[in-house]
C-alpha atoms as a PDB file:
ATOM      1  CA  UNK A   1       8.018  13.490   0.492  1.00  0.00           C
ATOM      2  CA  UNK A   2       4.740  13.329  -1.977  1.00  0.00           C
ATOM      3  CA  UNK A   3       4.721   9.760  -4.210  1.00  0.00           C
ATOM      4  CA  UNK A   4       2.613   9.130  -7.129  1.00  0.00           C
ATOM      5  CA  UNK A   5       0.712   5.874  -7.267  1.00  0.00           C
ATOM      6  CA  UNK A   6       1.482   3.366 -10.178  1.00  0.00           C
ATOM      7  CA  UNK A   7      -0.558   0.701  -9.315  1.00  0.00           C
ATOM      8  CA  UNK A   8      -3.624  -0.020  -7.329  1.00  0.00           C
ATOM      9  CA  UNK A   9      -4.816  -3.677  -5.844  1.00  0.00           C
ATOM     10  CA  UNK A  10      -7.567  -5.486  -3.861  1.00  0.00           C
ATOM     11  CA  UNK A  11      -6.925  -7.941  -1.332  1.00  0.00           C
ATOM     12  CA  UNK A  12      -7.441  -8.992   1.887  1.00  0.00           C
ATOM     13  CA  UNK A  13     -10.390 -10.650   3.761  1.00  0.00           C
ATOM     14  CA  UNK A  14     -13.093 -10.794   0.578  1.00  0.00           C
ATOM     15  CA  UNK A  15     -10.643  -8.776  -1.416  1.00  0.00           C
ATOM     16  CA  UNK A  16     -12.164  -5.544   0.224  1.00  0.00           C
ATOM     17  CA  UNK A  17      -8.872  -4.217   1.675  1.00  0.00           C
ATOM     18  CA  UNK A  18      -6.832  -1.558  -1.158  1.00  0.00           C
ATOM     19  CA  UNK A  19      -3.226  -1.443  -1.510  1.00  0.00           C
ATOM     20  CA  UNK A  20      -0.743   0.863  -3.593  1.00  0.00           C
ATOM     21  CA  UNK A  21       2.873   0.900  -4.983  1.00  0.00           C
ATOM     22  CA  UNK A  22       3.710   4.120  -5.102  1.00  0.00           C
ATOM     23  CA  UNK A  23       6.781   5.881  -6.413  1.00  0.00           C
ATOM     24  CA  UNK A  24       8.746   8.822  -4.600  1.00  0.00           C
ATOM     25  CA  UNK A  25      10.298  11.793  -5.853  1.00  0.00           C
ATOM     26  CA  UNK A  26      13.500  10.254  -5.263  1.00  0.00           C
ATOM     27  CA  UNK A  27      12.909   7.167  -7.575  1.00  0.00           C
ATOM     28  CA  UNK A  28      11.973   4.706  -5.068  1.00  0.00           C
ATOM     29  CA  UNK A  29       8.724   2.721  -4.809  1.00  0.00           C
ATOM     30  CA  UNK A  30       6.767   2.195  -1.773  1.00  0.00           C
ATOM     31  CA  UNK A  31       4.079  -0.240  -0.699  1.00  0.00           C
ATOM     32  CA  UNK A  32       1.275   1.365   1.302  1.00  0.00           C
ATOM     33  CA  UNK A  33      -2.199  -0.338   2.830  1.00  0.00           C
ATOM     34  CA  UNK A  34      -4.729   2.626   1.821  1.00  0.00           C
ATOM     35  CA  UNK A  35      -7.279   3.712   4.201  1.00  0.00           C
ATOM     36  CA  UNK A  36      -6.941   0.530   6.240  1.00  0.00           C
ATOM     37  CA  UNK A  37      -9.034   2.340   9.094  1.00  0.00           C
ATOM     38  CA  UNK A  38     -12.278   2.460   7.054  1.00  0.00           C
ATOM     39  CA  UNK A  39     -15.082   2.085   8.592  1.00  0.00           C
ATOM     40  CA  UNK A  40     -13.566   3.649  12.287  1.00  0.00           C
ATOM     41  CA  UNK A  41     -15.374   7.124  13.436  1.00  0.00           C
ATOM     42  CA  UNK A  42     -11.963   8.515  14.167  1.00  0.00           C
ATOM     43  CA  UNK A  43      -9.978  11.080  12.730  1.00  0.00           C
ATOM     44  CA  UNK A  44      -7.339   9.292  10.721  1.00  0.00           C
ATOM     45  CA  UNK A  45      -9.956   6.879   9.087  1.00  0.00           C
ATOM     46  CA  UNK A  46      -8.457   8.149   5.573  1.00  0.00           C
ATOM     47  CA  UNK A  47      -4.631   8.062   6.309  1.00  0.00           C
ATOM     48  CA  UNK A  48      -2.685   5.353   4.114  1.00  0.00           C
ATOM     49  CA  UNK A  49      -0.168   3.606   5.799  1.00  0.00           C
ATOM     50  CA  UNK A  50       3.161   2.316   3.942  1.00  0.00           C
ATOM     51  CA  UNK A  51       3.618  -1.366   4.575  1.00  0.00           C
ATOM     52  CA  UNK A  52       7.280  -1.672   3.671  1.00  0.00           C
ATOM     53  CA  UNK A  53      10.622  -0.359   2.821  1.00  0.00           C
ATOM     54  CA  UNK A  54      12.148   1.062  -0.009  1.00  0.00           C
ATOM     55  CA  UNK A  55      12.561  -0.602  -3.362  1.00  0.00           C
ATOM     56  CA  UNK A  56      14.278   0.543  -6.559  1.00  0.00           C
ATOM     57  CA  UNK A  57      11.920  -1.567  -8.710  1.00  0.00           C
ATOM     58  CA  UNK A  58       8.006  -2.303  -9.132  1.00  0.00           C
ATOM     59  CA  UNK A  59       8.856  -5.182  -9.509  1.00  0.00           C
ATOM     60  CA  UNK A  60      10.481  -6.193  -5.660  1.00  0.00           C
ATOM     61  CA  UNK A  61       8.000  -3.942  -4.405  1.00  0.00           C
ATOM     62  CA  UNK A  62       4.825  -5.978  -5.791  1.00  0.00           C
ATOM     63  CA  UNK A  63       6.875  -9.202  -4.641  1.00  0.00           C
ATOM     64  CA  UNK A  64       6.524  -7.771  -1.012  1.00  0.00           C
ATOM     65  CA  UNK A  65       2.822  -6.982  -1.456  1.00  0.00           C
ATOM     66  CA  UNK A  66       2.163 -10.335  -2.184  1.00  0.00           C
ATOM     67  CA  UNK A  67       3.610 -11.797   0.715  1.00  0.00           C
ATOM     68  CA  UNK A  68       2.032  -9.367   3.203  1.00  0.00           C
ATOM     69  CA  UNK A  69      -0.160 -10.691   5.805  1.00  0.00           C
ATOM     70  CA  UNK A  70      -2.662  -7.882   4.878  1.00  0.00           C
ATOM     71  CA  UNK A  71      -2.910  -8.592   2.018  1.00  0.00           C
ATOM     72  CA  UNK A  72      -3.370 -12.516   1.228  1.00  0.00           C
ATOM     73  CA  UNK A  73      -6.046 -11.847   3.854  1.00  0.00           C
END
């Protein structure tokens, strides 16, 4: 299912990781950790990878972002 992203953020170790909330076709957002295998020679160096569940609001979505281990760093 394609998502559109609604808003971007830096965190992490040095705030050099990017993150995403992203909303589906079906109305739901998603938290994803984008490209979080930069800077490996392998194939799937530029895959995101969604970090959470399904939310119905930004809102709870960004709440989960900033309690991820991934992202406070």
């Amino acid at each position: 299912m394609s998502a559109v992203i609604v808003s971007r953020y830096t965190g992490g170790y040095e705030g050099k990781k990017q993150f995403s909330i992203r909303q589906r076709q079906d109305g739901c957002f998603q938290v994803y950790h984008d490209n979080p295998y930069e800077g490996c020679n392998q194939p799937y160096r530029f895959d995101d990878e969604p970090i959470s569940g399904l939310f119905m609001d930004i809102e709870s979505a960004e709440a989960v972002l900033f309690r991820h281990p991934s992202f406070r760093g």
